[in-house]
Protein backbone atom coordinates (compact mmCIF):
# COMPACT_ATOMS: atom_id res chain seq x y z
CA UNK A 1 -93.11 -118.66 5.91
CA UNK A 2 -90.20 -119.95 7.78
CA UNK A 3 -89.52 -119.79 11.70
CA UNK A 4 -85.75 -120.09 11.98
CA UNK A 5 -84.07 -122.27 14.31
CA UNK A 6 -81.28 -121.25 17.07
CA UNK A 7 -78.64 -124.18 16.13
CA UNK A 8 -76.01 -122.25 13.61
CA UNK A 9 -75.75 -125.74 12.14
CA UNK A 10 -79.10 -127.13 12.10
CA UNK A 11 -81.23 -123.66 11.12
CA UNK A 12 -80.27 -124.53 8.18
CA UNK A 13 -82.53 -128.08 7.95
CA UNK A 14 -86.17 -127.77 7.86
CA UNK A 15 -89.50 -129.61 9.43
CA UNK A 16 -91.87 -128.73 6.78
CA UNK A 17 -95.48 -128.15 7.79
CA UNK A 18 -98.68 -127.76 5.06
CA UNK A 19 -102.11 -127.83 4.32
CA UNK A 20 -103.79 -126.49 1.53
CA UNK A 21 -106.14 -123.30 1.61
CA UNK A 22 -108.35 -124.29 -1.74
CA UNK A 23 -111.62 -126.13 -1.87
CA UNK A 24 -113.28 -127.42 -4.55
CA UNK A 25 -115.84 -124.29 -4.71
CA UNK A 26 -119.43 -124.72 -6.06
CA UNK A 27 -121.31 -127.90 -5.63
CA UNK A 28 -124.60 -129.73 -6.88
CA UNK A 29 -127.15 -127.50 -4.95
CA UNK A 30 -127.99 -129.29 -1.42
CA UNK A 31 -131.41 -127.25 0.10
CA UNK A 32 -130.44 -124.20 -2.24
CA UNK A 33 -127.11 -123.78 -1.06
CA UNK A 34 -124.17 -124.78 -3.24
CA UNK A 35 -121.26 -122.76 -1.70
CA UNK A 36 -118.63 -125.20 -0.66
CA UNK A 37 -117.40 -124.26 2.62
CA UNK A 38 -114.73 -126.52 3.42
CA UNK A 39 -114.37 -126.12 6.79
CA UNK A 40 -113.14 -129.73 7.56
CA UNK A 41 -111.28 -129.62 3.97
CA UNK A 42 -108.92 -128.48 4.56
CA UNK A 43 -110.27 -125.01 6.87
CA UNK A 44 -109.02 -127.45 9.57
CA UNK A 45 -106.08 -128.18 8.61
CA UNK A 46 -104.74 -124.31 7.57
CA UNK A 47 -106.17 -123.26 10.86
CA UNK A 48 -103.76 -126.14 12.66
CA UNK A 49 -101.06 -124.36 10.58
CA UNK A 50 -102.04 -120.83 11.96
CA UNK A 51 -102.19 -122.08 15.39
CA UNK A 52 -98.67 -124.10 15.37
CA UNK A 53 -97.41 -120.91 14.04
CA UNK A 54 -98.57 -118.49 16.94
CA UNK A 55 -97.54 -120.99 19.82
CA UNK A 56 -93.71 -121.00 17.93
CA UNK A 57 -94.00 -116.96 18.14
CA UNK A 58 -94.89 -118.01 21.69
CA UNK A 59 -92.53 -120.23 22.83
CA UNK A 60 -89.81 -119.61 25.07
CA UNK A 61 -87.12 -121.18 23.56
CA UNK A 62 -86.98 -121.55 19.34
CA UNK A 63 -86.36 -124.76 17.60
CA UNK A 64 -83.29 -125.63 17.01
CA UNK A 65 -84.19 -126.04 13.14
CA UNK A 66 -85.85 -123.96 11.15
CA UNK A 67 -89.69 -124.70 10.49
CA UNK A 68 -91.18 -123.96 7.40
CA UNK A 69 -94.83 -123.18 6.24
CA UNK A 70 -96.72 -123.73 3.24
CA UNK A 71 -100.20 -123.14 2.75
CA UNK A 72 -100.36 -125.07 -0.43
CA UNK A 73 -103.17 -124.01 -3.57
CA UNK A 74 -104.62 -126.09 -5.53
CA UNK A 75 -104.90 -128.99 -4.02
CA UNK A 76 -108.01 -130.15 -5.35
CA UNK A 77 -107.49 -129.53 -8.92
CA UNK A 78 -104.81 -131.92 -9.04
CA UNK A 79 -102.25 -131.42 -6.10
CA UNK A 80 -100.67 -128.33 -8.07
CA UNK A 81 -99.50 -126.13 -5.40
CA UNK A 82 -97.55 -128.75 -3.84
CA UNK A 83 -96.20 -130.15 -7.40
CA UNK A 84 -94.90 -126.37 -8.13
CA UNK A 85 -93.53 -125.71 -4.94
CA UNK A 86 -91.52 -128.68 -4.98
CA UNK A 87 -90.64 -128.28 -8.32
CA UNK A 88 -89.00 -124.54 -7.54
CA UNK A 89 -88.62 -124.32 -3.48
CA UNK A 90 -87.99 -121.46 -2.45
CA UNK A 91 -85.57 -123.36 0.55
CA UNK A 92 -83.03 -126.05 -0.48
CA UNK A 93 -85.26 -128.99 -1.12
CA UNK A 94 -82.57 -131.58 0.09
CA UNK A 95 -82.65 -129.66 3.48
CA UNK A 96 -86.26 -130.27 4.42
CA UNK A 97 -85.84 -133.55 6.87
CA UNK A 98 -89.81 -134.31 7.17
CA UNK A 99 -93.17 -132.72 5.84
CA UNK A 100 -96.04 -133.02 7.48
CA UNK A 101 -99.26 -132.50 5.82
CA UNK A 102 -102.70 -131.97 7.72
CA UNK A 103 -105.60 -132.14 5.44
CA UNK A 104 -108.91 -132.49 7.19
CA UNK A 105 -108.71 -133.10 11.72
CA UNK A 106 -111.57 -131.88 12.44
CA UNK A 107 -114.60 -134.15 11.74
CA UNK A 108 -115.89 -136.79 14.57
CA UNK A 109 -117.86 -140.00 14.15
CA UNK A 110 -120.72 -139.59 16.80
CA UNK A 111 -121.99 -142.59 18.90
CA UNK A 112 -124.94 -143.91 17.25
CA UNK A 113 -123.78 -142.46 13.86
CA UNK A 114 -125.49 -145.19 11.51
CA UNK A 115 -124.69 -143.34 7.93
CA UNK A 116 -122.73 -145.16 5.87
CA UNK A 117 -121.48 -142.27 4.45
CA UNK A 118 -119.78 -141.80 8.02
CA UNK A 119 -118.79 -145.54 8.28
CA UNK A 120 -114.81 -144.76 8.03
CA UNK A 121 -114.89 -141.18 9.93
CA UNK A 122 -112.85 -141.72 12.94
CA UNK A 123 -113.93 -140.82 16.69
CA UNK A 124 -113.44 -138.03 18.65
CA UNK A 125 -110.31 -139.53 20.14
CA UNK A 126 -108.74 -141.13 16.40
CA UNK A 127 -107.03 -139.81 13.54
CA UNK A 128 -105.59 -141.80 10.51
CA UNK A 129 -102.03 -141.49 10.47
CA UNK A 130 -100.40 -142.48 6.86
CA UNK A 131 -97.47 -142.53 5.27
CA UNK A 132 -95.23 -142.31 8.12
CA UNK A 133 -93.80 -145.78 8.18
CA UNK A 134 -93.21 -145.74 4.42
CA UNK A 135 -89.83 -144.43 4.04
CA UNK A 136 -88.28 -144.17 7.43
CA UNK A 137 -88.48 -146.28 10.18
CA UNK A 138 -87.13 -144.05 12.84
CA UNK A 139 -89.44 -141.28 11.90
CA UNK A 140 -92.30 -144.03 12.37
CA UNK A 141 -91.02 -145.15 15.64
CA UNK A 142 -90.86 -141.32 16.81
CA UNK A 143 -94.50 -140.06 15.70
CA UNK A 144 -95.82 -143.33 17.88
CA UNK A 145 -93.54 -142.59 21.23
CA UNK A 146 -94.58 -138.99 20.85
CA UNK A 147 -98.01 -139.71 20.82
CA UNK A 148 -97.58 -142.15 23.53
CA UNK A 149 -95.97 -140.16 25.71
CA UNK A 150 -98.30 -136.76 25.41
CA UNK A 151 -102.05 -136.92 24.56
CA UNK A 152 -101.81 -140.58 23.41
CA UNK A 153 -104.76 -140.38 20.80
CA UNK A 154 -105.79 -143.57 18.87
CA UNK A 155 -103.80 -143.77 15.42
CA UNK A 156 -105.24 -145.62 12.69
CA UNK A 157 -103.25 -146.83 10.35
CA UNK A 158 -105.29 -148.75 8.10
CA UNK A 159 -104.48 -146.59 4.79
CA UNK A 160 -100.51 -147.11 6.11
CA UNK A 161 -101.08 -149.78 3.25
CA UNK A 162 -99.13 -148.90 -0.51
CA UNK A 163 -102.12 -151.32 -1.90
CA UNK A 164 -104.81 -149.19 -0.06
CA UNK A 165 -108.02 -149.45 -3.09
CA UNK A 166 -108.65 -145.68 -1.88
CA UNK A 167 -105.02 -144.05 -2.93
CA UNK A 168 -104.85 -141.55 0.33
CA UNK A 169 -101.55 -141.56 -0.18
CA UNK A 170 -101.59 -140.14 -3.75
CA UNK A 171 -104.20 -137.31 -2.66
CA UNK A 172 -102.92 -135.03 -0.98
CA UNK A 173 -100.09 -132.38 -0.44
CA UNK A 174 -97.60 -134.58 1.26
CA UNK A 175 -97.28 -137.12 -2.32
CA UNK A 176 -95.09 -134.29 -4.06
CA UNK A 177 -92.70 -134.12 -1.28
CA UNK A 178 -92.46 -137.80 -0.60
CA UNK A 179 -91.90 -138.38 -4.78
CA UNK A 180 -88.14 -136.43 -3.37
CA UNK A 181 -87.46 -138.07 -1.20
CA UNK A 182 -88.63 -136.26 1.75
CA UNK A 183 -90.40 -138.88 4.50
CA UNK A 184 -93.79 -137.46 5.24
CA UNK A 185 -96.73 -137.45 7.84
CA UNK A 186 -100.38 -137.60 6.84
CA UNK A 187 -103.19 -136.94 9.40
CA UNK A 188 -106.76 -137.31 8.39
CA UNK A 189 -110.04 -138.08 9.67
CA UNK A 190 -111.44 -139.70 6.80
CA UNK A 191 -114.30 -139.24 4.34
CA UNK A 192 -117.23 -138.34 5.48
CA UNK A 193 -121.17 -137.59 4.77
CA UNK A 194 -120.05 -133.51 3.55
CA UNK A 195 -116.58 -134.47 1.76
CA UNK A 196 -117.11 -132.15 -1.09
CA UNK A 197 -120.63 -131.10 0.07
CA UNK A 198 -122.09 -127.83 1.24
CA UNK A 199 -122.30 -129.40 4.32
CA UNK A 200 -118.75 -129.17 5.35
CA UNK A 201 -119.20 -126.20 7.65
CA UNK A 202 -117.51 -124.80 11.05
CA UNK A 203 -120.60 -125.54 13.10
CA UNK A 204 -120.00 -129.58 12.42
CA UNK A 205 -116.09 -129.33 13.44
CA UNK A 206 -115.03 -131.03 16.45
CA UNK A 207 -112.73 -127.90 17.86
CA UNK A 208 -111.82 -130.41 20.75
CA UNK A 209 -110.41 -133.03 18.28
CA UNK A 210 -109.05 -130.50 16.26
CA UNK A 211 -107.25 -128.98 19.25
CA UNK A 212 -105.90 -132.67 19.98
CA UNK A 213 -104.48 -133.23 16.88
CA UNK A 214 -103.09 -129.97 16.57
CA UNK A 215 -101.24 -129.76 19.70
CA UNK A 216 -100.11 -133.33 18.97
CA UNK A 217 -98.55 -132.50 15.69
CA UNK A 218 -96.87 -129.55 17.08
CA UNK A 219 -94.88 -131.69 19.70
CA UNK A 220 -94.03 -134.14 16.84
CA UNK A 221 -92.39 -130.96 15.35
CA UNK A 222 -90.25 -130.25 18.31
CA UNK A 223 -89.13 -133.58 18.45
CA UNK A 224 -88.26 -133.39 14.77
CA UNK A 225 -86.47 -130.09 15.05
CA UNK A 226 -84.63 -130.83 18.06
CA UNK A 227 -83.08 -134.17 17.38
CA UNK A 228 -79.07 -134.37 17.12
CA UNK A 229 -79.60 -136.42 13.97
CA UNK A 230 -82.25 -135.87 11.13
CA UNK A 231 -84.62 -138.88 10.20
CA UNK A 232 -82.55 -141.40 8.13
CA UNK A 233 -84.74 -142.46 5.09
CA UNK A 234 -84.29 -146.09 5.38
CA UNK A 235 -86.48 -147.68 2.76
CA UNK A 236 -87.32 -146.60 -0.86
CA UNK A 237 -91.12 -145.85 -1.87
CA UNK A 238 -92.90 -148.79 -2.79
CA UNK A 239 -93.36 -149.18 -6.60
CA UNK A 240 -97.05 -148.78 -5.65
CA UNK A 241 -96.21 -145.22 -4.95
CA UNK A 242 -93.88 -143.77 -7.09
CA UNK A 243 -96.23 -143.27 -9.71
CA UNK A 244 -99.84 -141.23 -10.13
């Protein structure tokens, strides 16, 4: 879906926004139940989507570019939605200034939480934020002052890393756009105890986090859309990532 923008000029450049709707399905049974929810992965993230797109119906005033929405497919088979969309865009490809790509906001490390399965879940206040440092420096500098100056939530950036053992960067959505050329924005709360489990289900989401992060991303996207200038792309990939 796309949201135009009021700017004759700049309608014509586009923040993307994604998060895939797929889940990996049926699991090992866990207590007789084997269905796969994925609430967390990604349910969170295509319900961010949903929500950022009724608060632009909303708003007073439109961007002044155009925002576009994909609710990629596939994901978890091998990033294939994303890889075919890029491949034929429906949109000119070389017009989309940023993507950013929300898979998984809405899972919370509780005090006391001694599972090491939840030992690298952020807090009800955190996020990881990846990739956004790795090919422009401006758009880096503007997701932190953003942050700063709104809701100021705690952004990890641990997996910011292109030697990170765990490959976040080559899992999910945003990879295809940032293999052309696009600069991208990753938020994710990390793996956790239900990551790929039956247990991923809506009554273990953190709605207030996900609220947080949600509302957080959406002012990144004004800031994005309403800039004079787009992001320059100041630094290639690192070899690390240019490759699967």
């Amino acid at each position: 879906a796309v949201w135009e923008g009021s700017d004759p000029v700049l309608k014509n450049e586009y923040v993307a926004l994604g998060a895939h709707y797929d889940h990996v399905g049926i699991c090992p049974p866990a207590a007789g139940d084997n269905i796969c929810n994925g609430a967390d992965d990604d349910g969170s993230g295509t319900t961010a989507l949903l929500s950022i797109a009724e608060a632009l119906g909303k708003a007073p005033t439109r961007p002044k570019r155009s925002v576009l929405f994909v609710w990629h497919c596939g994901e978890e088979k091998g990033l294939w939605g994303s890889r075919y969309f890029t491949e034929y865009p429906t949109i000119p490809l070389e017009q989309v200034v940023t993507q950013i790509n929300i898979d998984m906001i809405g899972r919370s490390k509780k005090d006391g939480d001694t599972n090491t399965r939840n030992k690298d879940l952020t807090g009800p206040n955190d996020i990881y934020l990846i990739g956004s440092t790795m090919m422009s420096t401006e758009l880096g500098e503007l997701v932190q002052s953003v942050n700063k100056g709104f809701l100021n939530i705690g952004y990890d950036t641990r997996y910011d890393d292109p030697a990170d053992p765990n490959r976040f960067f080559f899992r999910s959505d945003h990879y295809n756009y940032a293999r052309k050329g696009i600069p991208i924005i990753f938020y994710f709360d990390g793996v956790h105890e239900d990551y790929h489990q039956p247990g991923d289900a809506p009554d273990k989401i953190d709605y207030q986090k996900m609220e947080k992060v949600t509302r957080t991303v959406y002012m990144t996207l004004w800031e994005l859309t309403n800039r004079a200038t787009r992001v320059k792309v100041d630094k290639p990939l690192p070899a690390q990532l240019t490759g699967s």
